[in-house]
Protein backbone atom coordinates (compact mmCIF):
# COMPACT_ATOMS: atom_id res chain seq x y z
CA UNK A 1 18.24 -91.29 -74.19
CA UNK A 2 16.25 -91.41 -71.57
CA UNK A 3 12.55 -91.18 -73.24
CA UNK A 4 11.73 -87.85 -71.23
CA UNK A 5 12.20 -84.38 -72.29
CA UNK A 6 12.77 -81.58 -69.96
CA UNK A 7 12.77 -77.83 -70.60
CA UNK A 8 14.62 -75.71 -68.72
CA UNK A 9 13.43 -71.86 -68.11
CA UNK A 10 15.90 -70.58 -66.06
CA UNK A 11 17.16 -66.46 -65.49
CA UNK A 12 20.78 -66.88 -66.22
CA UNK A 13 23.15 -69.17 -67.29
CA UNK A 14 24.63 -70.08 -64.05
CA UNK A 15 21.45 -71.16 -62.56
CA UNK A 16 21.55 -73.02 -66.33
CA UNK A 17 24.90 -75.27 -65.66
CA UNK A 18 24.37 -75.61 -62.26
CA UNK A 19 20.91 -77.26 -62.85
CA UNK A 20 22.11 -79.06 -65.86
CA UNK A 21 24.75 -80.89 -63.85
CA UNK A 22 21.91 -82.38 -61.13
CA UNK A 23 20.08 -84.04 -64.10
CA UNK A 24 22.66 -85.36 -65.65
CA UNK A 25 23.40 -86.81 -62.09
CA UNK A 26 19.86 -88.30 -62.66
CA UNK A 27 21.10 -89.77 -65.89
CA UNK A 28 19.05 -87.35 -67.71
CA UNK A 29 21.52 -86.77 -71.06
CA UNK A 30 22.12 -83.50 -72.79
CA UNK A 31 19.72 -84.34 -75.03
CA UNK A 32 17.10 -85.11 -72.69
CA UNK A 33 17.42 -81.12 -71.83
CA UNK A 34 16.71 -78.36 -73.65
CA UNK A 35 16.88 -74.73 -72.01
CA UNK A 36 14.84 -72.11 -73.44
CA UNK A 37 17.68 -69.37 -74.15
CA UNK A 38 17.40 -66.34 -72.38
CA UNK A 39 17.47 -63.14 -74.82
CA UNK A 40 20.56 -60.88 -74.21
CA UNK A 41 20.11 -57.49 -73.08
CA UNK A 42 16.26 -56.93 -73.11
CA UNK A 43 15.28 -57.41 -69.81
CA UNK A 44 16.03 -58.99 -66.43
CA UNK A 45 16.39 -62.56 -66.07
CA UNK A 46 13.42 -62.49 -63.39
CA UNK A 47 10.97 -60.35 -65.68
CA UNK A 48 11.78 -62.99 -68.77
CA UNK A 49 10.85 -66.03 -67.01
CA UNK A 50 7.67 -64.59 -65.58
CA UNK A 51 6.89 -62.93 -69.02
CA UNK A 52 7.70 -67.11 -70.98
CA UNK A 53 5.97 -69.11 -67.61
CA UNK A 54 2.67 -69.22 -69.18
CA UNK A 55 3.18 -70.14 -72.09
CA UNK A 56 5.34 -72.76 -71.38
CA UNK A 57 3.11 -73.86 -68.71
CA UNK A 58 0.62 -74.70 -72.08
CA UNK A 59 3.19 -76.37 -74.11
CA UNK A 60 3.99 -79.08 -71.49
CA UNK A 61 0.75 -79.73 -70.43
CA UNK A 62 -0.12 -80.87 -74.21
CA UNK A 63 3.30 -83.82 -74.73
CA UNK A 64 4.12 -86.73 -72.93
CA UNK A 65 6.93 -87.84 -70.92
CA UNK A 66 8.31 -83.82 -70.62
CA UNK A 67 9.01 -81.56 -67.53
CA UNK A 68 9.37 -77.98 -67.38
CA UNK A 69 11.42 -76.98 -64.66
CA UNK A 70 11.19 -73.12 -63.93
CA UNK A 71 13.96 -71.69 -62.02
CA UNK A 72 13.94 -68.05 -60.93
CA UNK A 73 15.37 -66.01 -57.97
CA UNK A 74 12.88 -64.79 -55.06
CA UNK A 75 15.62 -61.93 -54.92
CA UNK A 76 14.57 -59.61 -51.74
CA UNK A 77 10.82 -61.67 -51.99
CA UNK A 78 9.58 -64.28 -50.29
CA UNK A 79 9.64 -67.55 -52.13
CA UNK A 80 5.83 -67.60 -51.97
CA UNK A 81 5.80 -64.23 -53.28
CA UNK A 82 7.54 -64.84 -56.45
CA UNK A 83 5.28 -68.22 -56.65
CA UNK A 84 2.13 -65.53 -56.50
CA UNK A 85 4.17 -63.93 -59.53
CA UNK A 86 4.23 -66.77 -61.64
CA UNK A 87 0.53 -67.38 -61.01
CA UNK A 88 -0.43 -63.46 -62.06
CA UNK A 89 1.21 -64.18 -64.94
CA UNK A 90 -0.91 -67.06 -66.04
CA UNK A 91 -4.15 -65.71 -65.11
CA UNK A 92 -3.32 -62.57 -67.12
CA UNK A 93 -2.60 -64.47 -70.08
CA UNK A 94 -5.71 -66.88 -69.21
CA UNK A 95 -3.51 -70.08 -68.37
CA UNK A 96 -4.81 -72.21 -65.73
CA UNK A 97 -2.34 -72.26 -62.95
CA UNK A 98 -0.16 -74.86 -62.30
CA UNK A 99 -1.43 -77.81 -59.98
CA UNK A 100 0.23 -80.96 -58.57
CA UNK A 101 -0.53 -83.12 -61.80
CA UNK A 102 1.28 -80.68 -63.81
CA UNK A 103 4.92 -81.79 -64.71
CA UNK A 104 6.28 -78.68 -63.86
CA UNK A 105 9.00 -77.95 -60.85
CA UNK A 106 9.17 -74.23 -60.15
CA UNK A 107 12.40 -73.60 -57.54
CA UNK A 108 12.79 -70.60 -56.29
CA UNK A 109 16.23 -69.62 -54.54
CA UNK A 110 16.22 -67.21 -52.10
CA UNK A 111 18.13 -64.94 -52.10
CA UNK A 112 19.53 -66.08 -55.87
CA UNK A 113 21.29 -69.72 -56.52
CA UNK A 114 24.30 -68.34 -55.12
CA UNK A 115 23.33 -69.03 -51.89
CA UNK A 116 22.45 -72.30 -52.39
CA UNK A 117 26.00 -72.86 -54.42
CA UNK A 118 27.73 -71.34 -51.58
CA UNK A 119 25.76 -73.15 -48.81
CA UNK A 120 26.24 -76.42 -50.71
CA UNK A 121 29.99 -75.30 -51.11
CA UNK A 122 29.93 -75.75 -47.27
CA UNK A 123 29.73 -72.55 -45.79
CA UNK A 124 27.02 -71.57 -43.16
CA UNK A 125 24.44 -68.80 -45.13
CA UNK A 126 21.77 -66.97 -44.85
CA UNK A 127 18.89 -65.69 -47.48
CA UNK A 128 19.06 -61.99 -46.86
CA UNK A 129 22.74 -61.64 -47.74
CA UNK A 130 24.31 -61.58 -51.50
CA UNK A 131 26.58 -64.23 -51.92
CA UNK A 132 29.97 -64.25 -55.08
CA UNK A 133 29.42 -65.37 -58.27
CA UNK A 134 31.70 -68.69 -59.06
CA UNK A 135 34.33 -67.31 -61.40
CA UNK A 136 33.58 -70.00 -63.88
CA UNK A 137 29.60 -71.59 -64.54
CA UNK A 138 31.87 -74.75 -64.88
CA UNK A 139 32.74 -74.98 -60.84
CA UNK A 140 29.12 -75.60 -59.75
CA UNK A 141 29.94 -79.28 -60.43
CA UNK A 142 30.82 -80.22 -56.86
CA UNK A 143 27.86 -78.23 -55.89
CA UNK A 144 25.49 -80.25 -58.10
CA UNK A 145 26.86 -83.22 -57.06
CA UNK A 146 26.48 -82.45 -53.06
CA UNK A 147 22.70 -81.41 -53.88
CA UNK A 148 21.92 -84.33 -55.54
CA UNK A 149 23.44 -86.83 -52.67
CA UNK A 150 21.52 -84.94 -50.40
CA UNK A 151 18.01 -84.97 -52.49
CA UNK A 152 18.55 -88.38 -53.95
CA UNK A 153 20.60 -90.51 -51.95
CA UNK A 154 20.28 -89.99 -48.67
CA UNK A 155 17.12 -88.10 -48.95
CA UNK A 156 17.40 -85.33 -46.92
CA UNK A 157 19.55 -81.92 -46.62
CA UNK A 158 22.26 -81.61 -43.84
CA UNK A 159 21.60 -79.30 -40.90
CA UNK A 160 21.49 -75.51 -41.67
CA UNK A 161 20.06 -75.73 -45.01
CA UNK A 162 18.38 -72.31 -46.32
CA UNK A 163 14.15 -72.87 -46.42
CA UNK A 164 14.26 -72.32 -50.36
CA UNK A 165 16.53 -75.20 -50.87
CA UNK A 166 14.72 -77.45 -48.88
CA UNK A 167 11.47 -76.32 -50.79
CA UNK A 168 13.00 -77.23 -53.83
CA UNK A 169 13.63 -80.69 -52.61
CA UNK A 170 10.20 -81.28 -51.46
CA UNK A 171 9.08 -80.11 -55.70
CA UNK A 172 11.90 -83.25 -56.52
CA UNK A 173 9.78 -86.24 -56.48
CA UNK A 174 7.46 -84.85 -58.84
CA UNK A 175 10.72 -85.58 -61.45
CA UNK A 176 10.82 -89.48 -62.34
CA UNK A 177 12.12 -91.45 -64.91
């Protein structure tokens, strides 16, 4: 164990594994992770995470040595937009918004993490068009594992990255060990 806690608030369970698999990249072990489980049927996976963000947002401000990363879709939005979601949300429950000493990573994919799986799958994309599902949660290993030598090892994305993804790399260093 690595001695930090993480909790995961993510809109579906492919955007679940797929982040999963970059921590444990990071040595972060199963146990080190805990995803808040998304309730079947009730609502979208967008509306839940907005609706749990603030309250979360308390929790992990009051322990040590935890992260919350918060992972949801800018969908047709801009990535800023859903951002100025997140932060209506916590002023209408009366949470202070997040800041840069919070522990907290919010990544937003644009258009949804299948772009990012299939740009980092190696095809050229865009963040306007709707990319395939995987057919199994379980392939996004490769894709994981390209992310994270980009992010962590050599530090940078390759050429024709989408914006979101490199946004989401630039929220990375706020995760150490």
């Amino acid at each position: 164990m690595s001695g930090v806690s993480i909790t995961l608030l993510c809109e579906d369970s492919q955007t679940d594994a797929f982040v999963r698999r970059f921590l444990r990249r990071r040595n972060f072990g199963s146990r080190d992770i805990y995803t808040r489980p998304l309730p079947a049927g009730r609502q979208s996976g967008e509306q839940w995470v907005r609706e749990e963000y603030p309250d979360e947002l308390r929790a992990i401000r009051g322990r040590r040595n935890a992260y919350l990363i918060v992972v949801t879709d800018a969908d047709t939005n801009t990535t800023a937009a859903r951002r100025a979601q997140l932060d209506a949300a916590c002023r209408r429950e009366g949470v202070r918004q997040r800041d840069d000493r919070d522990p907290v990573l919010v990544i937003v994919p644009r258009r949804n993490i299948e772009t990012w799986l299939t740009y980092l799958g190696g095809a050229t994309v865009d963040e306007d068009t709707p990319y395939r599902k995987l057919k199994r949660e379980s392939e996004c290993a490769t894709h994981a594992n390209n992310l994270y030598r980009m992010c962590h090892e050599i530090q940078r994305l390759d050429e024709g990255a989408p914006p979101s993804l490199r946004e989401a790399c630039e929220e990375y260093p706020k995760l150490q060990r």
